[in-house]
N, C-alpha and C. Protein backbone atom coordinates (compact mmCIF):
# COMPACT_ATOMS: atom_id res chain seq x y z
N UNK A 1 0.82 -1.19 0.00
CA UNK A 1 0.00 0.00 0.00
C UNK A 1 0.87 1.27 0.00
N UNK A 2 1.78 0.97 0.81
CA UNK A 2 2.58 2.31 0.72
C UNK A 2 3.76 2.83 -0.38
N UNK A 3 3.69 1.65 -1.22
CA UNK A 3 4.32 1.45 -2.35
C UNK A 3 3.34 2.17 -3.82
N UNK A 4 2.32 1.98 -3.74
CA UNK A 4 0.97 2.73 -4.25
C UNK A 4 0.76 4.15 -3.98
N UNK A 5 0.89 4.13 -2.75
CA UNK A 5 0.65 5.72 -2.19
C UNK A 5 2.04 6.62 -3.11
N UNK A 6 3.28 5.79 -2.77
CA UNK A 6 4.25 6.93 -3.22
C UNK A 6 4.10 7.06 -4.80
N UNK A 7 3.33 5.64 -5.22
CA UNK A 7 3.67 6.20 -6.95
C UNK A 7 2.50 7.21 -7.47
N UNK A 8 1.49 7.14 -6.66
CA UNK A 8 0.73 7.77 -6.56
C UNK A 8 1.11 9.90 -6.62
N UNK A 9 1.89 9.85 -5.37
CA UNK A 9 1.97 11.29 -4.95
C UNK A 9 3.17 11.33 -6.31
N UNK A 10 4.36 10.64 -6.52
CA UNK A 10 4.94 11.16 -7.58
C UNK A 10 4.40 10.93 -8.88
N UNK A 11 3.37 10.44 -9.05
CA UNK A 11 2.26 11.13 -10.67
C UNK A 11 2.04 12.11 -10.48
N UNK A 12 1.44 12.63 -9.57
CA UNK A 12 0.60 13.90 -9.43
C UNK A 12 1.76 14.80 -9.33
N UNK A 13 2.52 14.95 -9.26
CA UNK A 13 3.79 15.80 -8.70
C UNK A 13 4.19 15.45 -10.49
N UNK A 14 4.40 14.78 -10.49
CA UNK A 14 4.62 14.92 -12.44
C UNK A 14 3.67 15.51 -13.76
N UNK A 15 2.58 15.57 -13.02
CA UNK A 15 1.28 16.47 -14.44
C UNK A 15 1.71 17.57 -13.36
N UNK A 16 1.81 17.89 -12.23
CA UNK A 16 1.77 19.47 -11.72
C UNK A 16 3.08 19.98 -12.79
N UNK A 17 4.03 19.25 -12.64
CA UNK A 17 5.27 20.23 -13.19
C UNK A 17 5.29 20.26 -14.87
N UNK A 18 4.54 19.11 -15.68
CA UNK A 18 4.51 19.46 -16.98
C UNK A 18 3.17 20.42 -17.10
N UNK A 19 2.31 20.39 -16.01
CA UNK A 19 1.55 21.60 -16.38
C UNK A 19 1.58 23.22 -16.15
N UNK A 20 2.64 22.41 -14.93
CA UNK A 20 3.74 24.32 -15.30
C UNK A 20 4.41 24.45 -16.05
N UNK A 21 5.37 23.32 -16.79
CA UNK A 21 6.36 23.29 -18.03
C UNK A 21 4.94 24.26 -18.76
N UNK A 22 4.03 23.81 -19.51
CA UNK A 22 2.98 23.77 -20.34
C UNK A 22 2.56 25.56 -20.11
N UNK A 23 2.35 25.93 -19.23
CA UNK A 23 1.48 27.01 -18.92
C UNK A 23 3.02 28.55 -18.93
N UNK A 24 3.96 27.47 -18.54
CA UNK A 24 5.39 28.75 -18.82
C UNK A 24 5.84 29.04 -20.34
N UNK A 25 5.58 27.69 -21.28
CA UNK A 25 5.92 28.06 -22.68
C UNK A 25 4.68 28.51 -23.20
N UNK A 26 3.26 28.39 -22.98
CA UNK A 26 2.22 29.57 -23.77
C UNK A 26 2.55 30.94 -23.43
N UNK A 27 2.60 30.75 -21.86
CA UNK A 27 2.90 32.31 -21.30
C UNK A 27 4.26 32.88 -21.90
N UNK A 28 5.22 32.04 -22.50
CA UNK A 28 6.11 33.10 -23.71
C UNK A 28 5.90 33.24 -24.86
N UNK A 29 5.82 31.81 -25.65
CA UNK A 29 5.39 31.84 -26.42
C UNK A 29 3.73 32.78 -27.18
N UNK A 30 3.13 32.68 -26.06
CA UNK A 30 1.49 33.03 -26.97
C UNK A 30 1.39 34.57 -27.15
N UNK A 31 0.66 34.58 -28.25
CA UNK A 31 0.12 36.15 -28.47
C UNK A 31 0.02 36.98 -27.27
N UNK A 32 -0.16 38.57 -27.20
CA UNK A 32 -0.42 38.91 -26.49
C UNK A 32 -1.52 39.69 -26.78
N UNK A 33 -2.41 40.36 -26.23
CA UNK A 33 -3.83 40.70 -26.43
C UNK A 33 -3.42 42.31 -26.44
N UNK A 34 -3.32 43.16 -27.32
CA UNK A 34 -3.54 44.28 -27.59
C UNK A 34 -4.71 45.63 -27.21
N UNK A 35 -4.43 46.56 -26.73
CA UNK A 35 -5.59 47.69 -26.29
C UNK A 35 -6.20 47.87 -27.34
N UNK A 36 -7.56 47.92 -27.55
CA UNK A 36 -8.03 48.61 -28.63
C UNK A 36 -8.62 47.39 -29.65
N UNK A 37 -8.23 45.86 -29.61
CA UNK A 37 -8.92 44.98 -29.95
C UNK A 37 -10.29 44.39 -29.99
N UNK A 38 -10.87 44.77 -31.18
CA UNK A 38 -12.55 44.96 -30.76
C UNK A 38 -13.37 43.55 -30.72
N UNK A 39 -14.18 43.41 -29.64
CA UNK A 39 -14.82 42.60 -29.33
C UNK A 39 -15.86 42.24 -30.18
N UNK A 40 -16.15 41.05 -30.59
CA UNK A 40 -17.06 41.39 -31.84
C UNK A 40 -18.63 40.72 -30.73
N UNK A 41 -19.63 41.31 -30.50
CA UNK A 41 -20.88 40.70 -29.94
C UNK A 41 -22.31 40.44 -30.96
N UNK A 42 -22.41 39.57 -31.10
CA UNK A 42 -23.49 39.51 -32.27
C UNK A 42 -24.67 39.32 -31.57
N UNK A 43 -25.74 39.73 -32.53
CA UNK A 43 -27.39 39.75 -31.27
C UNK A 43 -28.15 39.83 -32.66
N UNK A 44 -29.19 38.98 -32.72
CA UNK A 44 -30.37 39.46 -33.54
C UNK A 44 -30.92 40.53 -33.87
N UNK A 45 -30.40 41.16 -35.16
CA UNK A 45 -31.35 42.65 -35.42
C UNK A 45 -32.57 42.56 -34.68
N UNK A 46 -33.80 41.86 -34.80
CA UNK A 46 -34.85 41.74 -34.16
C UNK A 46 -35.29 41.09 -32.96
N UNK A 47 -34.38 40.91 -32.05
CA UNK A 47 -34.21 40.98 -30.68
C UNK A 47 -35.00 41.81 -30.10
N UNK A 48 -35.82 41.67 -28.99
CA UNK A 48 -36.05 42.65 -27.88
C UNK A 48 -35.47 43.27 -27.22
N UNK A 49 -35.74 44.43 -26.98
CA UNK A 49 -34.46 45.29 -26.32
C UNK A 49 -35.19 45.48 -24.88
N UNK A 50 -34.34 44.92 -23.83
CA UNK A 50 -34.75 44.66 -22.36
C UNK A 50 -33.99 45.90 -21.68
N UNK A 51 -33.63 46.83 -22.07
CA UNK A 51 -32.75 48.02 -21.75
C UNK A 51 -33.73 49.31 -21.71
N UNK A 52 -34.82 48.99 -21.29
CA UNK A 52 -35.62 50.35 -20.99
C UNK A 52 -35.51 50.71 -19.68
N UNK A 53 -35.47 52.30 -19.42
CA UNK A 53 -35.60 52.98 -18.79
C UNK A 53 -37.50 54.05 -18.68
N UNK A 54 -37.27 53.79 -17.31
CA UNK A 54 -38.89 54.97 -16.47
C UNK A 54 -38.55 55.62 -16.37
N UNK A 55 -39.65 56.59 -17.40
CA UNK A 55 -39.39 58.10 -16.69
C UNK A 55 -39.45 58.52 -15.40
N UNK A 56 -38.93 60.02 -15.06
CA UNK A 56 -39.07 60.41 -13.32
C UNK A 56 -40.50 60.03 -13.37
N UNK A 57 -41.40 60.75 -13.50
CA UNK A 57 -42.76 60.51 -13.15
C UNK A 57 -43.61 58.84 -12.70
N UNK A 58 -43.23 58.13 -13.71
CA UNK A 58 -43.72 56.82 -13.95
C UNK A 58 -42.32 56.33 -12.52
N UNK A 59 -41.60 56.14 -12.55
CA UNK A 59 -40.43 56.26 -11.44
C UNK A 59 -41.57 55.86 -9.88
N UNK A 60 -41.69 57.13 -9.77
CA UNK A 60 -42.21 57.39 -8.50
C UNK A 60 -43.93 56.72 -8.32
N UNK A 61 -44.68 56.85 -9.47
CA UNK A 61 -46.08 55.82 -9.45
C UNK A 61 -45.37 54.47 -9.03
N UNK A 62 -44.84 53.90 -9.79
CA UNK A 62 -44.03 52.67 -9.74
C UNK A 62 -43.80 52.12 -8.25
N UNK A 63 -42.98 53.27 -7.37
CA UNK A 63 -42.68 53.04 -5.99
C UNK A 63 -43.69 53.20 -5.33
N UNK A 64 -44.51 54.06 -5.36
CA UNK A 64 -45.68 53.91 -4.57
C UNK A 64 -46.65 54.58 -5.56
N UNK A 65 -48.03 52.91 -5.34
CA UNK A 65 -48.91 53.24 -6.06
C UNK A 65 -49.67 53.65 -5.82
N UNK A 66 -49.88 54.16 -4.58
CA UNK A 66 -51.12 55.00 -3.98
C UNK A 66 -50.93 56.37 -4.48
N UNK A 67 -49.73 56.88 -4.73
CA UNK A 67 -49.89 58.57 -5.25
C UNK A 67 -49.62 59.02 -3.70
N UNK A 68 -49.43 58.75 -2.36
CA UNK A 68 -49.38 59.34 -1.75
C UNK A 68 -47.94 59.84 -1.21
């Protein structure tokens, strides 16, 4: 069992360090992301637009509907 256990902890101790090998050569190797790179968001021309705003008036009915 304890022969298991150790081959055990040294696997895991072996994907940790090729997945730091792994994550140190993108982090030189890879692109880097530029200011000003535009996000592209696509939406259905005929979508509903859930972005309305109440006027002041309607505002305050809204919060209280008694008018008082």
């Amino acid at each position: 069992m304890k022969r298991l256990a150790a081959f055990a902890f040294y696997a895991v101790g072996a994907i940790a360090i090729v997945y730091l090998a792994l994550y140190a050569y993108s982090a030189i190797t890879g692109g880097q992301l530029q200011p000003g790179d535009p996000i592209h968001i696509f939406r259905k021309p005929d979508a509903p637009n859930y972005s309305w705003a109440l006027p002041a008036s309607s505002a305050k009915s809204r919060s209280n509907p008694a008018g008082i």
